[in-house]
PDB file of N, CA and C in Angstrom:
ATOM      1  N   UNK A   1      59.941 138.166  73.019  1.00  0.00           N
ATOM      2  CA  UNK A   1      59.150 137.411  73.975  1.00  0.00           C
ATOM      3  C   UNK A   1      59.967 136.197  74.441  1.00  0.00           C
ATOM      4  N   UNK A   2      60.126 136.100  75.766  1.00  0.00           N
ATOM      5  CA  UNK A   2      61.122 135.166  76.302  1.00  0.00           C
ATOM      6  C   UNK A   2      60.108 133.715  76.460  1.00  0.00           C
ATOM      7  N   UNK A   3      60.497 132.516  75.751  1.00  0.00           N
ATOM      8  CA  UNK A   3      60.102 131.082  76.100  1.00  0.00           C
ATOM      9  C   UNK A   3      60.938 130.292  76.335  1.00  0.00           C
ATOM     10  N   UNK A   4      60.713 129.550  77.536  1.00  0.00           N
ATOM     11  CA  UNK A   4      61.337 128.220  77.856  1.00  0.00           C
ATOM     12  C   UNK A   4      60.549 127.312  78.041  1.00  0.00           C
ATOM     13  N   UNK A   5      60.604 126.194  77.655  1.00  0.00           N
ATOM     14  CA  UNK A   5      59.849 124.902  76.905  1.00  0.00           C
ATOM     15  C   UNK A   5      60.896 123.803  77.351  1.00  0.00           C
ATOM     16  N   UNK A   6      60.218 123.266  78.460  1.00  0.00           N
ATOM     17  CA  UNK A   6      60.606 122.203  78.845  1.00  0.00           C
ATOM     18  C   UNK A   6      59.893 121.010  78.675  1.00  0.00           C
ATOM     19  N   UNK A   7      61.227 120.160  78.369  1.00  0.00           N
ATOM     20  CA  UNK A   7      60.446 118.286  78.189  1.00  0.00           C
ATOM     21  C   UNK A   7      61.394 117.537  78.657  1.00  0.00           C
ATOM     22  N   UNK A   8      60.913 116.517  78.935  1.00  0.00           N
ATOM     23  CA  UNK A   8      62.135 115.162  79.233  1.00  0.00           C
ATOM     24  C   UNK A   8      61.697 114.473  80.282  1.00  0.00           C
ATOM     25  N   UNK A   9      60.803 115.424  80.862  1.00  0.00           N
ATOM     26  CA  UNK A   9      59.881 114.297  82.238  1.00  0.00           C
ATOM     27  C   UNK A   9      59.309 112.882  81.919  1.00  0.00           C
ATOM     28  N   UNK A  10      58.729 112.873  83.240  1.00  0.00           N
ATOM     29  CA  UNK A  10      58.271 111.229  82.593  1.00  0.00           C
ATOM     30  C   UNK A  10      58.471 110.237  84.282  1.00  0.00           C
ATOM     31  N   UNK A  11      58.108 109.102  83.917  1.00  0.00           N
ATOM     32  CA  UNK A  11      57.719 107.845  85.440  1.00  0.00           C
ATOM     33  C   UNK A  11      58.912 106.990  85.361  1.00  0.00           C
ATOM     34  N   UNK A  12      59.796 106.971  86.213  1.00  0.00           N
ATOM     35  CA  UNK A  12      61.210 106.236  86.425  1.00  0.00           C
ATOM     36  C   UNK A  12      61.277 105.584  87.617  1.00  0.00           C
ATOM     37  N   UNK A  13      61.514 103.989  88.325  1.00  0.00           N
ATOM     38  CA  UNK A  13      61.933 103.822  88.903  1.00  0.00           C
ATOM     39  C   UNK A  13      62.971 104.386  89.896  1.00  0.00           C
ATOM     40  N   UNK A  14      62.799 104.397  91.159  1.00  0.00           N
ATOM     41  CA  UNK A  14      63.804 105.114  91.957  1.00  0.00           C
ATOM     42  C   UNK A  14      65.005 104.282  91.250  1.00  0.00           C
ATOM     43  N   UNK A  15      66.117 105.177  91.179  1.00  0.00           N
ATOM     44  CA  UNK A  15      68.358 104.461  90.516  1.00  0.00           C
ATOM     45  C   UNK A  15      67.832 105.071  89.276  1.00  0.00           C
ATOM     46  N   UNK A  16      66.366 105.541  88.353  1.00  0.00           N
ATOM     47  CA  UNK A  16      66.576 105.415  86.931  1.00  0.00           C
ATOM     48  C   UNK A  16      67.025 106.827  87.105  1.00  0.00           C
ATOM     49  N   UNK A  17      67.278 107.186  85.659  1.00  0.00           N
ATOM     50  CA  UNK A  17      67.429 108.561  85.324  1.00  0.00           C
ATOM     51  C   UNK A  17      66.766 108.847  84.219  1.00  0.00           C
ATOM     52  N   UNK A  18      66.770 110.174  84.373  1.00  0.00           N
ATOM     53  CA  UNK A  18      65.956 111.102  83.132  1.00  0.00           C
ATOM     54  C   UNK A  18      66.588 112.415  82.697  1.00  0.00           C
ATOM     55  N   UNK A  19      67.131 112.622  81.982  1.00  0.00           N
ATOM     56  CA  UNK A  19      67.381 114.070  81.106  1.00  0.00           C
ATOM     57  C   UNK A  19      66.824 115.194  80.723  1.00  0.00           C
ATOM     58  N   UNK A  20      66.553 116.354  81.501  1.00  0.00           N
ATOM     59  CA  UNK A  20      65.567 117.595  81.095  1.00  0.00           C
ATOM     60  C   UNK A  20      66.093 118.291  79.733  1.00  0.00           C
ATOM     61  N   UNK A  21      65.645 118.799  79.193  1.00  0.00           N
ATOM     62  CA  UNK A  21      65.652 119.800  78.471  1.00  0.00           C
ATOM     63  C   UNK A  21      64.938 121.539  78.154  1.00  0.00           C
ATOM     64  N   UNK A  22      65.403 122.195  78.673  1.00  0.00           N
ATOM     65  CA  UNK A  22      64.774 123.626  78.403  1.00  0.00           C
ATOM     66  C   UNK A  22      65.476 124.277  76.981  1.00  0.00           C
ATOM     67  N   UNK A  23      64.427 124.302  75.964  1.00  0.00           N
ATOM     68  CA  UNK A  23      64.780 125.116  74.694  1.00  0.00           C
ATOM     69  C   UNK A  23      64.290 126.667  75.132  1.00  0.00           C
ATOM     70  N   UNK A  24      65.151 127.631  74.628  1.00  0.00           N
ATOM     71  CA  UNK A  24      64.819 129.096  75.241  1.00  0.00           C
ATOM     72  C   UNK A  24      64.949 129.451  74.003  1.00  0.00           C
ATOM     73  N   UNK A  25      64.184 130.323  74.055  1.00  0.00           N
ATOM     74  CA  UNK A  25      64.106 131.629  72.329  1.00  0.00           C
ATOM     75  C   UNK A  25      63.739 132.940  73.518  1.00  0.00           C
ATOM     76  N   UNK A  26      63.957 133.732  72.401  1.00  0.00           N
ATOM     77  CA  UNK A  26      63.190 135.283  72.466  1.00  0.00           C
ATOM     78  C   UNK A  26      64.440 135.935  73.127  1.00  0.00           C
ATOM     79  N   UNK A  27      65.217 136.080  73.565  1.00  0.00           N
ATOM     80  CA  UNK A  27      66.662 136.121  74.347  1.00  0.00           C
ATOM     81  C   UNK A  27      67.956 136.212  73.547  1.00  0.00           C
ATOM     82  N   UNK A  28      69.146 136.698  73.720  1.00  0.00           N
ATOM     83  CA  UNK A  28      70.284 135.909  73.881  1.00  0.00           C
ATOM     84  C   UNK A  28      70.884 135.191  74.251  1.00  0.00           C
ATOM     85  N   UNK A  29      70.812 133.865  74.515  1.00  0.00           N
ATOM     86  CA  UNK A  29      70.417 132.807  75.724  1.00  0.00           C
ATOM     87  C   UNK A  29      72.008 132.233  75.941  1.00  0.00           C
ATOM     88  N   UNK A  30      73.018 132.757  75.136  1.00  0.00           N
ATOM     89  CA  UNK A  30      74.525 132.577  75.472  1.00  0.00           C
ATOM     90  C   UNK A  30      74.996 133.774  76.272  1.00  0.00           C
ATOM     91  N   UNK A  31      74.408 134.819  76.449  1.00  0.00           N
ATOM     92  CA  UNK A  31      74.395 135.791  78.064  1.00  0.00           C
ATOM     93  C   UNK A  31      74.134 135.753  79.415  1.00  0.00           C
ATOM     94  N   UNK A  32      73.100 134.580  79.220  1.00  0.00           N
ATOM     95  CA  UNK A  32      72.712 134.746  80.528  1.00  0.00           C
ATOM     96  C   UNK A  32      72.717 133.014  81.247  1.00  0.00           C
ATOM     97  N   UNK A  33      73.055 133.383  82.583  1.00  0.00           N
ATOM     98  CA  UNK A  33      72.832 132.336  83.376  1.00  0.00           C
ATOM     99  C   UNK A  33      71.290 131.641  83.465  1.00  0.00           C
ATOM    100  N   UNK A  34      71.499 130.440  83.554  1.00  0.00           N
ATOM    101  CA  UNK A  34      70.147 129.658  83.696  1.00  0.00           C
ATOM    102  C   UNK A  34      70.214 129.043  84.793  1.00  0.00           C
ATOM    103  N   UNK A  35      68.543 128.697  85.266  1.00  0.00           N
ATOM    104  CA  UNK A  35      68.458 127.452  86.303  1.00  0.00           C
ATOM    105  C   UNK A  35      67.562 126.531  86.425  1.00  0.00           C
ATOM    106  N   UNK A  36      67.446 125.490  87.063  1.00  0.00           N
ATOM    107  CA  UNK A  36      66.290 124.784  87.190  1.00  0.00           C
ATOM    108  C   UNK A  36      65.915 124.599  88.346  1.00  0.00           C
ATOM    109  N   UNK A  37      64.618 124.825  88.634  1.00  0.00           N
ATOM    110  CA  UNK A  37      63.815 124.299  90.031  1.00  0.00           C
ATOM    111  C   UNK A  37      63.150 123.368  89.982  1.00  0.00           C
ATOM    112  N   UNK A  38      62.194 123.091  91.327  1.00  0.00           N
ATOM    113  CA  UNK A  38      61.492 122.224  91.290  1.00  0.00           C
ATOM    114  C   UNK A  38      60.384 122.532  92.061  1.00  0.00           C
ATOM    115  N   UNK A  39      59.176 122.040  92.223  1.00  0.00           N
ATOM    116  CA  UNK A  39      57.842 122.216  92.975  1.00  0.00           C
ATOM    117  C   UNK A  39      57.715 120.849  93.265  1.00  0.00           C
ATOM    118  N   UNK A  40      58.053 120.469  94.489  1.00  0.00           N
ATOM    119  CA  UNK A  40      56.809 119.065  94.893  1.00  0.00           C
ATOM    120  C   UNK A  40      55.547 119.411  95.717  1.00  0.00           C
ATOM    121  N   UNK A  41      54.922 118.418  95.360  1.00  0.00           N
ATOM    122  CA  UNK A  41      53.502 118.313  96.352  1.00  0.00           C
ATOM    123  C   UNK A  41      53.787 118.887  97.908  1.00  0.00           C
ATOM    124  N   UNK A  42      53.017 119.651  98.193  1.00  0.00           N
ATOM    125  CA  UNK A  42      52.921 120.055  99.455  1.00  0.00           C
ATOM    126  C   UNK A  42      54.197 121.243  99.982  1.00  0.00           C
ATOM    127  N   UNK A  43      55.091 121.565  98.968  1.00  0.00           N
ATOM    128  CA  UNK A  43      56.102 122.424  99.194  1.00  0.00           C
ATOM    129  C   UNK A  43      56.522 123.503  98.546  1.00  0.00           C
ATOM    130  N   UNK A  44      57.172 124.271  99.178  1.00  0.00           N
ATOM    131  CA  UNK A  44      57.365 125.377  97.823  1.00  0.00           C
ATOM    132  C   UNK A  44      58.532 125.244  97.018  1.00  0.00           C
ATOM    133  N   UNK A  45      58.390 126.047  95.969  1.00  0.00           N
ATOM    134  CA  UNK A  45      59.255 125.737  94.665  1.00  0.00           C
ATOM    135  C   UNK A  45      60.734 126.249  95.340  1.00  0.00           C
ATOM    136  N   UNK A  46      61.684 125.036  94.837  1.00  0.00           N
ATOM    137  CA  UNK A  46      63.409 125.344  95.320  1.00  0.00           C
ATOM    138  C   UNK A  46      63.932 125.064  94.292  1.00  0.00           C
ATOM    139  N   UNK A  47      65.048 125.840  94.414  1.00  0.00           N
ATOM    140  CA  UNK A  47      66.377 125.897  93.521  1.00  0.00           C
ATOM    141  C   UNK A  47      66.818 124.234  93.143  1.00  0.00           C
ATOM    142  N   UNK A  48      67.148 124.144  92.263  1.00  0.00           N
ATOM    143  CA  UNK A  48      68.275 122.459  92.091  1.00  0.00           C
ATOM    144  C   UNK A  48      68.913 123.215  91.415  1.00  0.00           C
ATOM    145  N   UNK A  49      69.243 123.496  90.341  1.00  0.00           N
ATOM    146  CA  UNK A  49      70.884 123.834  89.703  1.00  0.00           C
ATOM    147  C   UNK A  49      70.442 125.064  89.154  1.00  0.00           C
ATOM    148  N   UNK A  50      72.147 125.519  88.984  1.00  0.00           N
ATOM    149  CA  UNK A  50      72.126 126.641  88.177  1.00  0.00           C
ATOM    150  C   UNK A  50      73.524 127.083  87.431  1.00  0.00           C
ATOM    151  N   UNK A  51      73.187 127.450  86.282  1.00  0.00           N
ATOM    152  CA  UNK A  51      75.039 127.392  85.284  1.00  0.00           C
ATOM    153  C   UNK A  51      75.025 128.648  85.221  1.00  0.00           C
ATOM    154  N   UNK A  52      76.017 129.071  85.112  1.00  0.00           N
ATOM    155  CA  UNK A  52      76.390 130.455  84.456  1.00  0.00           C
ATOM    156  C   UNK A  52      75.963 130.356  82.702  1.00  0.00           C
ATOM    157  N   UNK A  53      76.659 131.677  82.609  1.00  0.00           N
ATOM    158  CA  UNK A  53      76.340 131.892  80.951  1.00  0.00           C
ATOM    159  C   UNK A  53      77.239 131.084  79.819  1.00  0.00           C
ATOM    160  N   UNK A  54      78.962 130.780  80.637  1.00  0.00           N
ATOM    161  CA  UNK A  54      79.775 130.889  79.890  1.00  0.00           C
ATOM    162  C   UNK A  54      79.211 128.770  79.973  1.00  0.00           C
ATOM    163  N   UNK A  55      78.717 128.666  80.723  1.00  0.00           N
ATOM    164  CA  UNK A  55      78.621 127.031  81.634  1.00  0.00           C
ATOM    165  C   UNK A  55      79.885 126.663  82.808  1.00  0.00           C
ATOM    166  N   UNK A  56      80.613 127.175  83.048  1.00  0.00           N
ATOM    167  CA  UNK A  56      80.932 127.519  84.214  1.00  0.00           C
ATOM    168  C   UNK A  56      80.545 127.995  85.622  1.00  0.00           C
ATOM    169  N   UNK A  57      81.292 127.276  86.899  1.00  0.00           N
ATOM    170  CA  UNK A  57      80.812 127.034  87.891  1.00  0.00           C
ATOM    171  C   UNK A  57      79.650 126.806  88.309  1.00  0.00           C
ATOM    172  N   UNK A  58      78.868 125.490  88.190  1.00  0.00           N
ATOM    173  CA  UNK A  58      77.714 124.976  87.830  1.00  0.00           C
ATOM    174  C   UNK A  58      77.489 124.921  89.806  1.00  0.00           C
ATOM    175  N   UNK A  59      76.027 125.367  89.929  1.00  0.00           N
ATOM    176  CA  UNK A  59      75.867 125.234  91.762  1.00  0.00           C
ATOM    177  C   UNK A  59      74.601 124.334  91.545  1.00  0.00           C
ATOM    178  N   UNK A  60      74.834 123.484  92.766  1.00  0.00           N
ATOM    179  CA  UNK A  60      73.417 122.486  92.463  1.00  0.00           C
ATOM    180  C   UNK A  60      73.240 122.660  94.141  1.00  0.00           C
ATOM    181  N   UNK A  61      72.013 122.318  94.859  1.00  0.00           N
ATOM    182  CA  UNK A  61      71.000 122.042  95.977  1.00  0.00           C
ATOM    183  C   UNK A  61      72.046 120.718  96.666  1.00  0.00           C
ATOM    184  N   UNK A  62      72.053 120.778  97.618  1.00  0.00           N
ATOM    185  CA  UNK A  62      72.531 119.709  98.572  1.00  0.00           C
ATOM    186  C   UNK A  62      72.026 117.964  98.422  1.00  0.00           C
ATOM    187  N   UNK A  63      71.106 117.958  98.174  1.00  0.00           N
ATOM    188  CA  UNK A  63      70.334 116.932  98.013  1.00  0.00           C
ATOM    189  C   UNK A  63      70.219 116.215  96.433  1.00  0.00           C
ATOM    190  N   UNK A  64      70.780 117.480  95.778  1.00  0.00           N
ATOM    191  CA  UNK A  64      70.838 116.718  94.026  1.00  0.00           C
ATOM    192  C   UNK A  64      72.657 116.767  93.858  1.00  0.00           C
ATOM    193  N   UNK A  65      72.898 117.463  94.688  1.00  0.00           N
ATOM    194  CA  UNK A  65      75.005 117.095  94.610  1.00  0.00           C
ATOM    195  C   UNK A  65      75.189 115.389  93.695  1.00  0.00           C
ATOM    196  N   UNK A  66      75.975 115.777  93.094  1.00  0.00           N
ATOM    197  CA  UNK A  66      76.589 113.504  92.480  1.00  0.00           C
ATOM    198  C   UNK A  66      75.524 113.577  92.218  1.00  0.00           C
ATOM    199  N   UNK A  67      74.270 113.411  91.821  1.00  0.00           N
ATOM    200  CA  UNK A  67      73.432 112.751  91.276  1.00  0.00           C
ATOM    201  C   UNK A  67      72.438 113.509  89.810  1.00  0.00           C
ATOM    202  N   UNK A  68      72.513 114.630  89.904  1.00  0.00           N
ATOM    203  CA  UNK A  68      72.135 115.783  89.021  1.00  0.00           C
ATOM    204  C   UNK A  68      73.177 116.626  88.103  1.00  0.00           C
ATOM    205  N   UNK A  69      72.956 116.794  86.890  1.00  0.00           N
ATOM    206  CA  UNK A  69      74.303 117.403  86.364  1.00  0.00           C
ATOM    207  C   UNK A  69      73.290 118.349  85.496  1.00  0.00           C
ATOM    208  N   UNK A  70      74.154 119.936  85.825  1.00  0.00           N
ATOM    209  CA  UNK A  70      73.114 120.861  84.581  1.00  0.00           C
ATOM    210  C   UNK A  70      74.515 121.337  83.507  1.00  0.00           C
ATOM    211  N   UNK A  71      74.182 121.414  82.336  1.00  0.00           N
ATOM    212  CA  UNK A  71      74.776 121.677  81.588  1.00  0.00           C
ATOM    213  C   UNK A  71      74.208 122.366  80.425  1.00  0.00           C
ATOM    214  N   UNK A  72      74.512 123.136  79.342  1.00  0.00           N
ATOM    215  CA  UNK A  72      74.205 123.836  78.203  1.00  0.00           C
ATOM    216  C   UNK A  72      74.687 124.156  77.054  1.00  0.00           C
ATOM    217  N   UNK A  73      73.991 124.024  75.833  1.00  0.00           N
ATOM    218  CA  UNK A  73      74.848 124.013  74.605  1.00  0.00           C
ATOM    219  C   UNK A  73      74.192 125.200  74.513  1.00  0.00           C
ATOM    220  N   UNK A  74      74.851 126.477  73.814  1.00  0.00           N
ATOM    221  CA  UNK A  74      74.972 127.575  73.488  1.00  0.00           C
ATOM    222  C   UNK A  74      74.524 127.715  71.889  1.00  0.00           C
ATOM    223  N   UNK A  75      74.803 126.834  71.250  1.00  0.00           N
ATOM    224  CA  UNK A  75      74.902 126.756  70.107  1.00  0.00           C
ATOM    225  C   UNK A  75      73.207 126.399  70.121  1.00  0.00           C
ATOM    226  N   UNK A  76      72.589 125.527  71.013  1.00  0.00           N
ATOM    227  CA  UNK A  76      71.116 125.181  70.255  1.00  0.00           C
ATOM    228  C   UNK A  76      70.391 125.556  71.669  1.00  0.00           C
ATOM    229  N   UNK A  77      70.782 126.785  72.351  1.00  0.00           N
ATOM    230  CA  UNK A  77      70.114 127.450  73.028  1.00  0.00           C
ATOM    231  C   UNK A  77      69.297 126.304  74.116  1.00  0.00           C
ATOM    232  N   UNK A  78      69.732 125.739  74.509  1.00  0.00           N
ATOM    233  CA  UNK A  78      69.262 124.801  75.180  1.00  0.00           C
ATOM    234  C   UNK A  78      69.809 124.624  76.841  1.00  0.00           C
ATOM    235  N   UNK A  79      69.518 124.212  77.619  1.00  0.00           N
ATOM    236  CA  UNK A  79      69.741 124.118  78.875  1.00  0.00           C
ATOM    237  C   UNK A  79      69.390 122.499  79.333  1.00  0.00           C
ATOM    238  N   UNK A  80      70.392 121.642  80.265  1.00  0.00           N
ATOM    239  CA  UNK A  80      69.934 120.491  80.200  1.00  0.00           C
ATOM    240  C   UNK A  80      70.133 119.940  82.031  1.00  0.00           C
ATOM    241  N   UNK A  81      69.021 119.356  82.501  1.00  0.00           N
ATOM    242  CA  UNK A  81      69.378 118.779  83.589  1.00  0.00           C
ATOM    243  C   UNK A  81      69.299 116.689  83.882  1.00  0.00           C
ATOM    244  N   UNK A  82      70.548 116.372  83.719  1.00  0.00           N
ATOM    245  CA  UNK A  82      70.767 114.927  83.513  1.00  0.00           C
ATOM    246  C   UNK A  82      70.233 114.569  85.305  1.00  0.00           C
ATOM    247  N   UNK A  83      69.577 113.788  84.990  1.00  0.00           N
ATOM    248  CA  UNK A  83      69.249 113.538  86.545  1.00  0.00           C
ATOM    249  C   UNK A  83      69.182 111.896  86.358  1.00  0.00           C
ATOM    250  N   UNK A  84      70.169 111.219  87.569  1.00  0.00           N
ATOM    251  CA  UNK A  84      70.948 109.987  88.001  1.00  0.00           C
ATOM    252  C   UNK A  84      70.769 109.868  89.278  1.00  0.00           C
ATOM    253  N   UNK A  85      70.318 108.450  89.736  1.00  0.00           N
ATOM    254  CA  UNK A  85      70.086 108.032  90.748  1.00  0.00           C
ATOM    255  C   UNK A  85      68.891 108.638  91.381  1.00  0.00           C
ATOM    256  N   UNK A  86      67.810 108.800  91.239  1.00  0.00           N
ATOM    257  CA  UNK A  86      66.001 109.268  91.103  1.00  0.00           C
ATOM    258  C   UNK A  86      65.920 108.852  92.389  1.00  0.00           C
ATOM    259  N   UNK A  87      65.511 109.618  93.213  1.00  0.00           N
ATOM    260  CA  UNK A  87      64.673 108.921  94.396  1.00  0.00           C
ATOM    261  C   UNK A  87      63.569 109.466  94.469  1.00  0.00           C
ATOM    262  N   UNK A  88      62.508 109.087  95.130  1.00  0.00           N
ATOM    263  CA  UNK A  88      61.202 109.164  95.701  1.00  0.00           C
ATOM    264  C   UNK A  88      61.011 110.659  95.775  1.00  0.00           C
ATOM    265  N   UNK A  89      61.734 111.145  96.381  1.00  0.00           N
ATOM    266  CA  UNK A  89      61.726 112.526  97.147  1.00  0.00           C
ATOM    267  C   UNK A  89      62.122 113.670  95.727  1.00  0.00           C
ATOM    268  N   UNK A  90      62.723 112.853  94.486  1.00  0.00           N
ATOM    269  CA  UNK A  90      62.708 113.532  93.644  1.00  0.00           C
ATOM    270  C   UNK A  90      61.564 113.858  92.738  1.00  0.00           C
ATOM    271  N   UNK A  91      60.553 113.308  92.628  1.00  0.00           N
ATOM    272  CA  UNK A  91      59.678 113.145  92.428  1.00  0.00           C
ATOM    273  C   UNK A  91      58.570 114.831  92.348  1.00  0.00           C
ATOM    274  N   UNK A  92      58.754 115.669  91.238  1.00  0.00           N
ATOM    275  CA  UNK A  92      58.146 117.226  91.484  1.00  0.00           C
ATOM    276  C   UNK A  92      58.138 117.689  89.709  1.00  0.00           C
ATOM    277  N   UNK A  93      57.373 118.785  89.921  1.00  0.00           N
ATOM    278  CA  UNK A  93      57.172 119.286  88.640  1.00  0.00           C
ATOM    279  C   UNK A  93      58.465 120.320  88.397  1.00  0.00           C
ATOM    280  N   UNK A  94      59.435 119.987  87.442  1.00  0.00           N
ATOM    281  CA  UNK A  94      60.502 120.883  87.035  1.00  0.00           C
ATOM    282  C   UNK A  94      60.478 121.794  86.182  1.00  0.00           C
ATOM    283  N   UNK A  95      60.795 123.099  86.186  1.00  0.00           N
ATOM    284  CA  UNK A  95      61.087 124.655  85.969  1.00  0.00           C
ATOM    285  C   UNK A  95      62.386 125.102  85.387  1.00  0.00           C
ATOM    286  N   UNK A  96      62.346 125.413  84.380  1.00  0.00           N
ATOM    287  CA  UNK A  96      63.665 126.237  83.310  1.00  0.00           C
ATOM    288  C   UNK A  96      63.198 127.777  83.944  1.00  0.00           C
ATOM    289  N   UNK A  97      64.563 128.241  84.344  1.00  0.00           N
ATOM    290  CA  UNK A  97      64.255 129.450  84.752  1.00  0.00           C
ATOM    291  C   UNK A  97      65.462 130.674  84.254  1.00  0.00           C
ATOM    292  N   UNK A  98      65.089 132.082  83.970  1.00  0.00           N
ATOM    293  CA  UNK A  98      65.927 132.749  83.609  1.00  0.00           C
ATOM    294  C   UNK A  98      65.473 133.710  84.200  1.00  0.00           C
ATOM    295  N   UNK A  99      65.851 134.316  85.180  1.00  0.00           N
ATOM    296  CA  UNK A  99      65.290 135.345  86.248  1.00  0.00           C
ATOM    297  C   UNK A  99      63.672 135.251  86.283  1.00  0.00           C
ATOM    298  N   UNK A 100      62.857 136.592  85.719  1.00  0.00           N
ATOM    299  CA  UNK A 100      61.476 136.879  86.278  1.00  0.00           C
ATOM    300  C   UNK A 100      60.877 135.351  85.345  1.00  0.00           C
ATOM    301  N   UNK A 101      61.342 134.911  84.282  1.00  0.00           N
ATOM    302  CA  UNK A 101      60.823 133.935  83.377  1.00  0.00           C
ATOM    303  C   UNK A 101      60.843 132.617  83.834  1.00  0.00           C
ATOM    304  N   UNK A 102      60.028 131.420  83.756  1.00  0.00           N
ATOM    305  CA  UNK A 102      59.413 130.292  84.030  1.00  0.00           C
ATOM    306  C   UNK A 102      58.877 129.808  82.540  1.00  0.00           C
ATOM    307  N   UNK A 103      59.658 128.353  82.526  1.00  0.00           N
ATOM    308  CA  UNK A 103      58.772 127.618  81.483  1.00  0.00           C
ATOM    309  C   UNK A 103      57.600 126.925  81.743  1.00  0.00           C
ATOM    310  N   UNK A 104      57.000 125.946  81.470  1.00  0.00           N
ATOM    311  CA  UNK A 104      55.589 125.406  81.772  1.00  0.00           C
ATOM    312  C   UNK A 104      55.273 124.332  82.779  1.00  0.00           C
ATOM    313  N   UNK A 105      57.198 123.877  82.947  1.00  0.00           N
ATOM    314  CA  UNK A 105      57.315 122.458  83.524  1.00  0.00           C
ATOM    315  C   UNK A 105      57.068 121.644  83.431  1.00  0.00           C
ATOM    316  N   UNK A 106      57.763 120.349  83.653  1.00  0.00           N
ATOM    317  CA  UNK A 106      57.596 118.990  83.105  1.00  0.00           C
ATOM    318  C   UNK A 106      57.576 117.992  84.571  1.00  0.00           C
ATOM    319  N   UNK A 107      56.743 117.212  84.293  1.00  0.00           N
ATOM    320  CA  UNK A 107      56.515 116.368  85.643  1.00  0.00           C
ATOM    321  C   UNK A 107      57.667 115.238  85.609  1.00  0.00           C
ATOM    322  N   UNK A 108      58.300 115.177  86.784  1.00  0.00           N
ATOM    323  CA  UNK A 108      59.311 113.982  86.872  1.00  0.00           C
ATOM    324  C   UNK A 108      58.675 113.030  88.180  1.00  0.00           C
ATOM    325  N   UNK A 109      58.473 111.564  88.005  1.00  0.00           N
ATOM    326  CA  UNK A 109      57.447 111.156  89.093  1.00  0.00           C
ATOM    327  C   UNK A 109      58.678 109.831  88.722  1.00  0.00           C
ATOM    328  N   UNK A 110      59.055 109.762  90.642  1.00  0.00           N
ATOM    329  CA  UNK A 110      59.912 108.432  90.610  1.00  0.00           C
ATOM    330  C   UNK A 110      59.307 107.324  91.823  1.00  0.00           C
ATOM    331  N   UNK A 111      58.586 106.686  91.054  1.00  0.00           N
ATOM    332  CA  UNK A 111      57.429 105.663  91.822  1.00  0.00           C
ATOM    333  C   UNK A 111      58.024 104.229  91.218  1.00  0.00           C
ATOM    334  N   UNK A 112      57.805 103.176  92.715  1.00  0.00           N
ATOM    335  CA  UNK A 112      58.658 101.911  92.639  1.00  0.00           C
ATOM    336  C   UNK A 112      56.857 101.221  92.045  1.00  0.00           C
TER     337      UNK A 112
END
């Protein structure tokens, strides 16, 4: 049974940052590529990053480029999105994703 369990959300000043975390079980989770999305209010859910398996050639969304970094330790099955320099517009419920699978999401809200 595939789970991803995300935390790290939370209320940040726009410049702050916050660190996601997706823990994955049920998988081989050093096979496969991961990603993270996002859902804001009033829009539909989009891509922000995505790593390969090995963590190589990491692709991020235009709008999180320099300011978002996804990365993954293999070893504690984990998936991580460092997010720097928060703006307003970042502000959405975030998604650990491994193809058909979705974790529960964690709210990231960047209000002055």
């Amino acid at each position: 049974q595939v789970q991803l369990v995300e935390s790290g959300g939370g209320e940040v000043q726009p410049g702050g940052s916050l660190r996601l975390s997706c823990a994955a079980s049920g998988f081989i989770f050093s096979r496969y590529d991961m990603g993270w999305f996002r859902l804001a209010p009033g829009k539909e859910r989009e891509p922000v990053a995505h790593i390969t398996w090995s963590g190589s050639n990491p692709w991020y969304a235009d709008d999180v480029k320099g300011r978002f970094t996804i990365s993954r330790d293999n070893t504690k099955d984990t998936v991580y999105l460092q997010m720097n320099s928060l703006k307003l517009e970042d502000t959405a419920v975030y998604y650990c994703n491994l193809r058909n699978w979705w974790g529960q999401g964690t709210q990231v809200t960047v209000s002055s």
